[in-house]
N, C-alpha and C. Protein backbone atom coordinates (compact mmCIF):
# COMPACT_ATOMS: atom_id res chain seq x y z
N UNK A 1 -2.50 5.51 -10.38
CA UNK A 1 -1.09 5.33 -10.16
C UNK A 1 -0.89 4.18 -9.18
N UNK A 2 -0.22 3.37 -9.71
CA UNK A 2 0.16 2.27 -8.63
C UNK A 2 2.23 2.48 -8.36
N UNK A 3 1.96 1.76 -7.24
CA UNK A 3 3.16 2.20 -5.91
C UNK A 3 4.08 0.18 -6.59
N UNK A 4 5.42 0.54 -7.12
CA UNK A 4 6.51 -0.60 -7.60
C UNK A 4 7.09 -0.65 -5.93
N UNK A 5 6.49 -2.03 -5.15
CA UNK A 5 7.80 -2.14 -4.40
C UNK A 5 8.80 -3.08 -4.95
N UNK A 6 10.62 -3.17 -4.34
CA UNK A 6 11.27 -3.77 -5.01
C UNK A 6 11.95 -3.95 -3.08
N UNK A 7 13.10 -5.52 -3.07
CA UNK A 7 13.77 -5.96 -1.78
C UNK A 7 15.21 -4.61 -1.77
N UNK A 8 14.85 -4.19 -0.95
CA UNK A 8 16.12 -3.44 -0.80
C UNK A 8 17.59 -3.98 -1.42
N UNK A 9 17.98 -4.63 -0.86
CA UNK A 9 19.16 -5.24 -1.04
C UNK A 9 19.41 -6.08 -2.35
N UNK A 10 18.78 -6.59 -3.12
CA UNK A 10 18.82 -7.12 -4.36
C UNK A 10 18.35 -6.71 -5.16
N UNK A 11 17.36 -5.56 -5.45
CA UNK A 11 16.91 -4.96 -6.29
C UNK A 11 16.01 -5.36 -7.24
N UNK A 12 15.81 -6.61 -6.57
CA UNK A 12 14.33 -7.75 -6.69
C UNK A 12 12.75 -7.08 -6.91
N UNK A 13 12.06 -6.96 -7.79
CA UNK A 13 10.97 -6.49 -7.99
C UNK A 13 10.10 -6.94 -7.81
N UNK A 14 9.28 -6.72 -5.88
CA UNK A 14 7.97 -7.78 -5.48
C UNK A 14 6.93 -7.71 -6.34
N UNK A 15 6.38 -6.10 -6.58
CA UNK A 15 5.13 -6.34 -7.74
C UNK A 15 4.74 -5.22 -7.21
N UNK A 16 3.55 -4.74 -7.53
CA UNK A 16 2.80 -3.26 -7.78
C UNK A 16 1.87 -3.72 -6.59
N UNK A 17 1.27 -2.35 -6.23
CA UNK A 17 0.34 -2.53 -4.97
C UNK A 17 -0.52 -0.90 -5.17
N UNK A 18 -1.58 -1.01 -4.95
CA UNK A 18 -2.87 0.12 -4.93
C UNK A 18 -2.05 1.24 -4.13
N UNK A 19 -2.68 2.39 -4.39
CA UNK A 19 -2.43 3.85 -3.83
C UNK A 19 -2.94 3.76 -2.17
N UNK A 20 -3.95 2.63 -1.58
CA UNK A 20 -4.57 2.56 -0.92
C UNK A 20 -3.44 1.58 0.20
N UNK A 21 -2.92 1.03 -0.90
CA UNK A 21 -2.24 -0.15 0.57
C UNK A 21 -1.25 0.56 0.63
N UNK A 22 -0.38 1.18 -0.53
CA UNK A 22 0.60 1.98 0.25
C UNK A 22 0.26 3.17 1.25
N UNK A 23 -0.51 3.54 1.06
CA UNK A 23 -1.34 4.76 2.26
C UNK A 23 -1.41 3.81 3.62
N UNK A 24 -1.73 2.86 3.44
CA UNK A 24 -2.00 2.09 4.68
C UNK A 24 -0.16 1.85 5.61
N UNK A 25 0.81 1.15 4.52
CA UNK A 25 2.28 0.82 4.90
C UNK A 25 2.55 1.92 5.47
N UNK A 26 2.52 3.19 4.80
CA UNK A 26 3.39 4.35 4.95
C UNK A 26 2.66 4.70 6.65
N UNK A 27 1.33 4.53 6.60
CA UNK A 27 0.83 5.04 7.95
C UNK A 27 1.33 4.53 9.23
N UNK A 28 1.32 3.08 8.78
CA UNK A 28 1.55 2.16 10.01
C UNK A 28 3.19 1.51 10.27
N UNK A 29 3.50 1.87 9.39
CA UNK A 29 5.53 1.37 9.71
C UNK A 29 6.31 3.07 9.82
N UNK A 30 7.36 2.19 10.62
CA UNK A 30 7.82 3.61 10.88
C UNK A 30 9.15 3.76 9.88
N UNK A 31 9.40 5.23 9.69
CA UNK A 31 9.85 5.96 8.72
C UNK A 31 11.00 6.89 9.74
N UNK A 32 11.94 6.69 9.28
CA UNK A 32 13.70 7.39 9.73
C UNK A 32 13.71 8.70 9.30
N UNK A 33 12.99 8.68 8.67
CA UNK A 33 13.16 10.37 8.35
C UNK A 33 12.11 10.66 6.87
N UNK A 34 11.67 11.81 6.96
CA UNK A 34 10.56 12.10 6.24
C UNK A 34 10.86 11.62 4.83
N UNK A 35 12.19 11.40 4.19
CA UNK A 35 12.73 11.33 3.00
C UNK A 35 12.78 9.70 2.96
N UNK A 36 12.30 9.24 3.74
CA UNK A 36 12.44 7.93 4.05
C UNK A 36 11.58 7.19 2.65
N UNK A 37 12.40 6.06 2.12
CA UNK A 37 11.82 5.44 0.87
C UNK A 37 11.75 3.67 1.11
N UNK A 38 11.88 3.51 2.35
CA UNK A 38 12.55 1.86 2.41
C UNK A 38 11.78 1.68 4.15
N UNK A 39 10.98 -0.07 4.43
CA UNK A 39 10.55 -0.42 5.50
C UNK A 39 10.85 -1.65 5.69
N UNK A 40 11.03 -1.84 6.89
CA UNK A 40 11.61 -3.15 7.63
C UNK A 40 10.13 -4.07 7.63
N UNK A 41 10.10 -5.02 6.95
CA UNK A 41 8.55 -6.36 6.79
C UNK A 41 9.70 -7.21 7.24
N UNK A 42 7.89 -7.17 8.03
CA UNK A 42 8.68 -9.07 8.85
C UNK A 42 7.17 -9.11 9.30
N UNK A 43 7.20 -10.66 9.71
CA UNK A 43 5.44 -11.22 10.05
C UNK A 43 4.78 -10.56 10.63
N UNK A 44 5.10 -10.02 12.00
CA UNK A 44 4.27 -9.15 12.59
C UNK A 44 3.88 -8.06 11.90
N UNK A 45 4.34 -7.54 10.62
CA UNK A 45 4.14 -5.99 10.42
C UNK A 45 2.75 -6.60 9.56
N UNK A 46 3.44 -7.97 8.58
CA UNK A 46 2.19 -8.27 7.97
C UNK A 46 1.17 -8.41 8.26
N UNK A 47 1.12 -9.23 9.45
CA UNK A 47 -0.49 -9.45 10.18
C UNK A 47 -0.65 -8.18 10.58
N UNK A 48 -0.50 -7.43 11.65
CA UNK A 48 -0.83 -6.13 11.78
C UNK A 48 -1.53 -5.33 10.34
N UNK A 49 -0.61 -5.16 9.20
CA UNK A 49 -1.35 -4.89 8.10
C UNK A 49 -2.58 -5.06 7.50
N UNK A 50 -2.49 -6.71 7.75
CA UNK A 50 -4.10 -7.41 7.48
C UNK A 50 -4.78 -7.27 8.24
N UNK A 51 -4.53 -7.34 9.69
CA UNK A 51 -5.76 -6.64 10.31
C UNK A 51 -6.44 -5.22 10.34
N UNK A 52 -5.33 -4.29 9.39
CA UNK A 52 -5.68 -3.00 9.52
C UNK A 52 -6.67 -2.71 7.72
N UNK A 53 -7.00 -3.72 7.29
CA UNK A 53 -7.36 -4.18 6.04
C UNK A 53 -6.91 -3.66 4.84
N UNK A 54 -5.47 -4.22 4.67
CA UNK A 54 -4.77 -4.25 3.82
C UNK A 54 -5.23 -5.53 2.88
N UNK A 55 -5.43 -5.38 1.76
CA UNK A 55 -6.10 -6.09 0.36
C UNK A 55 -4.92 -7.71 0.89
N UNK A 56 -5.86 -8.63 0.61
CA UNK A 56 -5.04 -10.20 0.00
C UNK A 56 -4.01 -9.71 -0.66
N UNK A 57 -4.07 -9.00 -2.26
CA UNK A 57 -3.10 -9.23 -2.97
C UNK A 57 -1.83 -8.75 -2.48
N UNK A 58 -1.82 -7.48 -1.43
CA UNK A 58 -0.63 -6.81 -0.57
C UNK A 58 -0.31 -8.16 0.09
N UNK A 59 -0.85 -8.71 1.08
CA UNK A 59 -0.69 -9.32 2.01
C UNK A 59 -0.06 -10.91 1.91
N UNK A 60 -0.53 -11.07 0.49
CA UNK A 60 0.21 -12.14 -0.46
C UNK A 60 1.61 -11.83 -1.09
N UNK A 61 1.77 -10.75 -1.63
CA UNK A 61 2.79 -10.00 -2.27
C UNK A 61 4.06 -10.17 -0.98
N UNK A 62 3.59 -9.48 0.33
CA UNK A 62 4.46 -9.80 1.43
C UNK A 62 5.07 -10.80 2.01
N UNK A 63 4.25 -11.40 1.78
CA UNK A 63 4.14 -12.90 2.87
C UNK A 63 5.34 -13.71 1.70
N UNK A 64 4.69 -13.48 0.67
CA UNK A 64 5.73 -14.63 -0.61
C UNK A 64 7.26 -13.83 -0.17
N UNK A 65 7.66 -12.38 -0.67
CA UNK A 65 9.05 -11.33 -0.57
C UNK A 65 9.51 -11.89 0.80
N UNK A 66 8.56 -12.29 2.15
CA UNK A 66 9.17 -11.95 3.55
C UNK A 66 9.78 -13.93 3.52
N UNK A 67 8.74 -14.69 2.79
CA UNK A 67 9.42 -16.06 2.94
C UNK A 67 9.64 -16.65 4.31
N UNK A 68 10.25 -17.25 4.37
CA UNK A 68 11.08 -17.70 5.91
C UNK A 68 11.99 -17.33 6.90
N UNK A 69 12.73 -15.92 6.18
CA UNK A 69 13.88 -15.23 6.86
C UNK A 69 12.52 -14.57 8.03
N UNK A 70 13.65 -13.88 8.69
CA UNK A 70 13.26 -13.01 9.82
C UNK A 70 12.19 -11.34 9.13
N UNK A 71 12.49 -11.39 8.08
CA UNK A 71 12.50 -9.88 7.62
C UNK A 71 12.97 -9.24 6.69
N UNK A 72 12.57 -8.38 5.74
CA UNK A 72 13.16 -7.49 4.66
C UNK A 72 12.94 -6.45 4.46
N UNK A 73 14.19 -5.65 3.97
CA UNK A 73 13.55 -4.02 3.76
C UNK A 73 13.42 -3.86 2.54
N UNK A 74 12.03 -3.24 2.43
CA UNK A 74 10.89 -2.85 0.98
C UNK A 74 11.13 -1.27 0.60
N UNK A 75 11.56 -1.47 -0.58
CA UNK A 75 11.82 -0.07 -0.31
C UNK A 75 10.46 0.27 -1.76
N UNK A 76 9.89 1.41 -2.31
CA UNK A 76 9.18 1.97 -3.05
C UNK A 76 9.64 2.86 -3.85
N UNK A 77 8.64 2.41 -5.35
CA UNK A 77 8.52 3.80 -6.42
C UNK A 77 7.54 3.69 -6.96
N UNK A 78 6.53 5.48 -7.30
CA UNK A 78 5.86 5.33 -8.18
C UNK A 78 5.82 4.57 -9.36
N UNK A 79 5.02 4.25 -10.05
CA UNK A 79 5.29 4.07 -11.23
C UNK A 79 4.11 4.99 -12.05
């Protein structure tokens, strides 16, 4: 089973990511409430990620969605 993230706000579809890197996001960003489906990326979360060895292809996937703004919220679905 792979994990569809999409940009919150546009409903933009970044691309699919391993059961493993989402285990990793969900661990290390913080979550508003257990029902929580959506995370605030911005550079720091990425590097932090990669150092916590989150795969290239996550870390590529991010880096392209996060661009030049300050930040975006990612929100998730199985697929």
């Amino acid at each position: 089973m792979s994990i569809r993230l999409s940009e919150k706000d546009s409903g933009r579809t970044l691309g699919s990511i391993s059961q493993e890197d989402f285990q990793l996001l969900v661990d290390h960003m913080e979550e508003e409430s257990s029902k929580d489906q959506d995370y605030y990326v911005e550079h720091t979360a990425i590097d932090a990620l990669e150092s916590l060895g989150a795969s290239a292809g996550f870390v590529a996937l991010l880096r392209t969605a996060v661009g030049e703004s300050d930040g975006i919220d990612v929100v998730w679905a199985e697929e």
